[in-house]
Protein backbone atom coordinates (compact mmCIF):
# COMPACT_ATOMS: atom_id res chain seq x y z
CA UNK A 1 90.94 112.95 111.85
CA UNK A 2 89.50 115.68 109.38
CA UNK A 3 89.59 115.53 105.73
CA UNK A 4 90.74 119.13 103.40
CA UNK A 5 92.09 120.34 100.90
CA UNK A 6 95.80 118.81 101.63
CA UNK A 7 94.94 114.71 102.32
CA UNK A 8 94.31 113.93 106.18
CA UNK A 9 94.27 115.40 108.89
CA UNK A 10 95.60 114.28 112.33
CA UNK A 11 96.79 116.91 114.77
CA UNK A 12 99.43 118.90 113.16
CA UNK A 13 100.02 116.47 110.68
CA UNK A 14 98.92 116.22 107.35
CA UNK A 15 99.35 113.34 105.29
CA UNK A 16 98.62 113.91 101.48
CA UNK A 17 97.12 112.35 99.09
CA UNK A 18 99.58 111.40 95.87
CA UNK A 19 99.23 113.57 93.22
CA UNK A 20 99.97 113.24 89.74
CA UNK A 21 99.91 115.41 86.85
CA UNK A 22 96.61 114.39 85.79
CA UNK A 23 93.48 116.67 86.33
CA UNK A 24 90.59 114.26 87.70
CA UNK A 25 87.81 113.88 84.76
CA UNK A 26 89.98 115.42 82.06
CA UNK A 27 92.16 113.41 79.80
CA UNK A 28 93.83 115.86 78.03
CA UNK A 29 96.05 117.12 81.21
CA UNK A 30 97.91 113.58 81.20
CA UNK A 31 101.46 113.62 79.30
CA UNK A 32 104.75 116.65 79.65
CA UNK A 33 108.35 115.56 80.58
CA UNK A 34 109.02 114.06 83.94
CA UNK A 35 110.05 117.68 84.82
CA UNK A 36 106.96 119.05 83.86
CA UNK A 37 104.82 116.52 86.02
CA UNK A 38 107.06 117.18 89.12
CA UNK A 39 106.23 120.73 88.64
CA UNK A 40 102.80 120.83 88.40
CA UNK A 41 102.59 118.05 90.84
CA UNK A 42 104.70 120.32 93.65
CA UNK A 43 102.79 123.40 92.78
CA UNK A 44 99.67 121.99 93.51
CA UNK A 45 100.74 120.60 97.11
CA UNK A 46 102.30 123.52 97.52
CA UNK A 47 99.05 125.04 97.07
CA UNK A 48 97.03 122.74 98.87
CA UNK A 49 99.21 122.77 102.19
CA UNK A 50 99.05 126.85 102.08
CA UNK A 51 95.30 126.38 102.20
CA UNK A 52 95.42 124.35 105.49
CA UNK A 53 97.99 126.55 107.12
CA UNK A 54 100.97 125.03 106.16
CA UNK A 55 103.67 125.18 103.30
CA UNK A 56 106.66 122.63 101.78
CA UNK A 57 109.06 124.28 104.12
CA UNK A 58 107.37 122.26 106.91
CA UNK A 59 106.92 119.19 104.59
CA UNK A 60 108.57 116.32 106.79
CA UNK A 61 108.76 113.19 104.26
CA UNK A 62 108.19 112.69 100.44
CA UNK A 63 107.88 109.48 99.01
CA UNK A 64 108.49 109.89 94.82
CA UNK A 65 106.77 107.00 92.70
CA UNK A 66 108.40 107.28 89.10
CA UNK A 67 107.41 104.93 86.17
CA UNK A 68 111.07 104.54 84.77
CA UNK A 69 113.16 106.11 87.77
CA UNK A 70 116.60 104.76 86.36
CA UNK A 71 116.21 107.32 83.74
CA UNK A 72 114.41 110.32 84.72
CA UNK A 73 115.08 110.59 88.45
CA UNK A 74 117.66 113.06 87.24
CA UNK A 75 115.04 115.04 85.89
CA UNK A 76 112.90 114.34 88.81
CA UNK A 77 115.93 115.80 91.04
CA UNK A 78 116.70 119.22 89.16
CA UNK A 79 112.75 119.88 89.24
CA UNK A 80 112.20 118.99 92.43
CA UNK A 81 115.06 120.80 94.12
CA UNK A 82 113.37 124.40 92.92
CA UNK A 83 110.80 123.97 95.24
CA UNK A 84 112.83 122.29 98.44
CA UNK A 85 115.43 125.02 97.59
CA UNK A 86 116.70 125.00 101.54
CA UNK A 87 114.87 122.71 103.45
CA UNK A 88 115.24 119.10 102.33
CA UNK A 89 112.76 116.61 104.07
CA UNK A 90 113.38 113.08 104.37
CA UNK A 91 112.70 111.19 100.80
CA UNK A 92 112.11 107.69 98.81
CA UNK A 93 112.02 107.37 95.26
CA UNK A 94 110.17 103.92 94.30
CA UNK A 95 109.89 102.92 90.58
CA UNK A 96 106.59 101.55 89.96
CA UNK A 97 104.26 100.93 86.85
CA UNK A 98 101.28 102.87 85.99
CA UNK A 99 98.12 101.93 84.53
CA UNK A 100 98.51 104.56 81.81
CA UNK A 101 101.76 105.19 79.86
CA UNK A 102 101.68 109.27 80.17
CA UNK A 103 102.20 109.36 83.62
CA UNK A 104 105.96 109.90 84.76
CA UNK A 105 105.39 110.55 88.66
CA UNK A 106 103.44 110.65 91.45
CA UNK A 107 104.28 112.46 94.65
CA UNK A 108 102.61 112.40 98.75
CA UNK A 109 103.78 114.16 101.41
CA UNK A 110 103.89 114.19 105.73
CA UNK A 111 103.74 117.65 106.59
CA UNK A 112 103.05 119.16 110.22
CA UNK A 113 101.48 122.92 110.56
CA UNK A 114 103.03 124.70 112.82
């Protein structure tokens, strides 16, 4: 098992860590439309799983957690789809609460590199 960039570690896989649109330490970076979150949230994994050799079009399961999902996950949807724009892993959308009100979404990811 070896930690990076990306989460874990374990063979090919790589299990993320969730991410939200929240910068550790700064404050300020909270807040943005549920479309804005998923953005930022998928550019940064996409980021971190080209640093470890790997990319989204490998990503093999996404699990979404959305703090009012019976209204945004449409917004969730048209964001997310411009990343997975051909390959669509497996997916679960969960609506759970927060501790903060400015967070929308929070996204992890299975991933194998090839």
């Amino acid at each position: 098992i070896e930690k990076n960039k990306a989460g874990v570690r374990l063979g090919n896989l790589v299990f993320t860590s969730g991410l939200t649109g929240v910068e550790r330490g700064d404050a300020s970076s909270f807040g943005g439309s549920v479309g804005q979150q998923t953005r930022a949230i998928l550019q940064k994994h996409k980021d971190n799983l080209e640093a470890v050799g790997s990319s989204l079009d490998n990503v093999l399961k996404v699990t979404v957690f959305m703090s009012d999902i019976k209204v945004e996950k449409p917004a969730m949807n048209k964001a997310y789809a411009e990343f997975f724009t051909g390959h669509k892993p497996s997916r679960s959308a969960i609506g759970v609460e927060f501790p903060d009100s400015r967070t929308k979404v929070e996204i992890e990811m299975i991933a194998w590199i090839p």
